[in-house]
Protein backbone atom coordinates (compact mmCIF):
# COMPACT_ATOMS: atom_id res chain seq x y z
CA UNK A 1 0.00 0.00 0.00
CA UNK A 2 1.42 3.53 -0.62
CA UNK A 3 1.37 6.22 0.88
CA UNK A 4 -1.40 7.91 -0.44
CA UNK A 5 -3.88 5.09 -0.20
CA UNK A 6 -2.42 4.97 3.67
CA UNK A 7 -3.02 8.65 4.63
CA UNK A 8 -6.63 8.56 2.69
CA UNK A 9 -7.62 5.40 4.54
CA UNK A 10 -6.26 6.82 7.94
CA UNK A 11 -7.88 9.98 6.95
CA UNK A 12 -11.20 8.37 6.33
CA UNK A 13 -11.39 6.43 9.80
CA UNK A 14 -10.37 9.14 11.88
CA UNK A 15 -12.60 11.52 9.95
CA UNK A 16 -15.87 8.94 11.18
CA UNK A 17 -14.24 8.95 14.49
CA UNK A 18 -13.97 12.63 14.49
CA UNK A 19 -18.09 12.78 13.39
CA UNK A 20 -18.62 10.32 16.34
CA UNK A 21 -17.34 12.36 18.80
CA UNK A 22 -19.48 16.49 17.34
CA UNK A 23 -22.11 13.78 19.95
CA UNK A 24 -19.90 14.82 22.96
CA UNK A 25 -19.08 17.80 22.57
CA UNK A 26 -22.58 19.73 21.15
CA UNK A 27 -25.55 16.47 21.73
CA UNK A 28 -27.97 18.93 20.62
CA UNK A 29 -26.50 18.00 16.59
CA UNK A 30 -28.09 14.39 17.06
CA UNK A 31 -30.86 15.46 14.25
CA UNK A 32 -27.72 16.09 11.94
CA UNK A 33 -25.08 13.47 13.17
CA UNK A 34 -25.09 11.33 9.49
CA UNK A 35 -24.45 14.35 7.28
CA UNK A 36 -21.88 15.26 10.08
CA UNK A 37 -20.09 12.38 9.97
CA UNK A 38 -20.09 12.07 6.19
CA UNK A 39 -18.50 15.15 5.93
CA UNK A 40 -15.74 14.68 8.50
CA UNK A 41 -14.66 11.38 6.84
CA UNK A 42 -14.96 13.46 3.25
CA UNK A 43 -12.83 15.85 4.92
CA UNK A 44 -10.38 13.31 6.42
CA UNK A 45 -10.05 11.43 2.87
CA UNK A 46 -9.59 14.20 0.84
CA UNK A 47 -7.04 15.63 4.03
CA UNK A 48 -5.07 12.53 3.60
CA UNK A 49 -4.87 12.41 -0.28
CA UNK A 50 -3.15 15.75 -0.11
CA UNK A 51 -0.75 14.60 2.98
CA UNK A 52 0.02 11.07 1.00
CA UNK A 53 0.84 13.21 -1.82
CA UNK A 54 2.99 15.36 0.14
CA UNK A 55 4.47 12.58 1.52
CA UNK A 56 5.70 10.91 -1.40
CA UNK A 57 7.44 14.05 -2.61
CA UNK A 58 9.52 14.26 0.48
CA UNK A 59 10.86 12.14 3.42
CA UNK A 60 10.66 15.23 6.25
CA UNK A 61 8.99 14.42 8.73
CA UNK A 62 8.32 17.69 10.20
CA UNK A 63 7.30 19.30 6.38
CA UNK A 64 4.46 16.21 6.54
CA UNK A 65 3.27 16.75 9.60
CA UNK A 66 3.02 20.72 9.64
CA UNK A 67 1.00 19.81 5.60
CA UNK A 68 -1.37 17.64 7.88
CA UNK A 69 -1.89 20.59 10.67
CA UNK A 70 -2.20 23.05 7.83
CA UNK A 71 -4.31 21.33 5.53
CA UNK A 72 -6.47 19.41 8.00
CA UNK A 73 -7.24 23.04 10.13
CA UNK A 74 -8.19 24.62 6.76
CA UNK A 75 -10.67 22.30 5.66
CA UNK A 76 -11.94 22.66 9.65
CA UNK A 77 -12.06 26.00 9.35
CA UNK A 78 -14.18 25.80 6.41
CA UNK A 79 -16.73 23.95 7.85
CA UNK A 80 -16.97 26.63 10.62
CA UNK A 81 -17.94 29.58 8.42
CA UNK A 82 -21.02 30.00 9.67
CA UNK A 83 -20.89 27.54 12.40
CA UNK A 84 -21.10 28.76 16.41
CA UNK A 85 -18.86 25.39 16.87
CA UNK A 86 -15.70 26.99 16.24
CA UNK A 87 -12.44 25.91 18.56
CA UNK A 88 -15.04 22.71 18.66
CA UNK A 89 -14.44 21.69 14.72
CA UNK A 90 -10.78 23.73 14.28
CA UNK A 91 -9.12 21.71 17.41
CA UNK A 92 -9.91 17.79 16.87
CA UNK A 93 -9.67 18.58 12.76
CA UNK A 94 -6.29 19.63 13.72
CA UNK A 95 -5.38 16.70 15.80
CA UNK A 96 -6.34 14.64 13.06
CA UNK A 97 -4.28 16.41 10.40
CA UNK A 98 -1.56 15.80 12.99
CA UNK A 99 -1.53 12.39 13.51
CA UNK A 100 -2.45 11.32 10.31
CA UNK A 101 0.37 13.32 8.80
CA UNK A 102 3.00 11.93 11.48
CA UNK A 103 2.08 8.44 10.62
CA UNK A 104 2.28 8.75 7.17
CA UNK A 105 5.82 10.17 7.38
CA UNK A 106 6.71 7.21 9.47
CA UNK A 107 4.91 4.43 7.40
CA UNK A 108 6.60 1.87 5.59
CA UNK A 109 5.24 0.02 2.37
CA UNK A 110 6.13 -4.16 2.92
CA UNK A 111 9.31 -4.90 1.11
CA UNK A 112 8.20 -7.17 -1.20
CA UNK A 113 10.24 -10.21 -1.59
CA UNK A 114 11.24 -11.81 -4.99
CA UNK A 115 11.18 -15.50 -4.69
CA UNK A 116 12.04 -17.41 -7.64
């Protein structure tokens, strides 16, 4: 698996996590949870297509995780325009950028063996 398909797939379960938890943190969204959560795994795909890319590129860790803070609090910040839920969407969508950006620069595709 490269890295791409990695970050996207991290991006993507994190993102549902991250949907999961708007339940905590404002329980009056209940009536909107689904379209919340489809969104935040959206978000978390496309987040980790872009940090996958980045990651292929280069082998810095630090340049892959700040791409994953940037990129991941951007598309969090869009989702706020208009929102009252601000440091509520920025912070976790953040988080997530974070991590999924930090594990990406650390992953390692299987060596694949050549047996004859």
């Amino acid at each position: 698996m490269n890295k791409p398909v990695f970050a996207m797939l991290l991006g993507g379960f994190l993102g549902i996590l991250d949907g999961w938890s708007a339940l905590l943190s404002a329980p009056e969204v209940r009536p909107m949870i689904w379209g919340i959560i489809a969104g935040s795994t959206f978000k978390g795909v496309v987040a980790g297509a872009i940090i996958g890319f980045v990651a292929q590129r280069t082998q810095s860790v630090p340049i892959i995780v700040g791409v994953g803070l940037v990129v991941s609090a951007l598309f969090a910040y869009l989702v706020t325009i208009g929102q009252p839920y601000f440091w509520v969407i920025i912070l976790p969508g953040s988080i997530i950028g974070l991590i999924v950006g930090f594990a990406t620069a650390k992953y390692r595709a299987p060596i694949k063996s050549s047996t004859a």
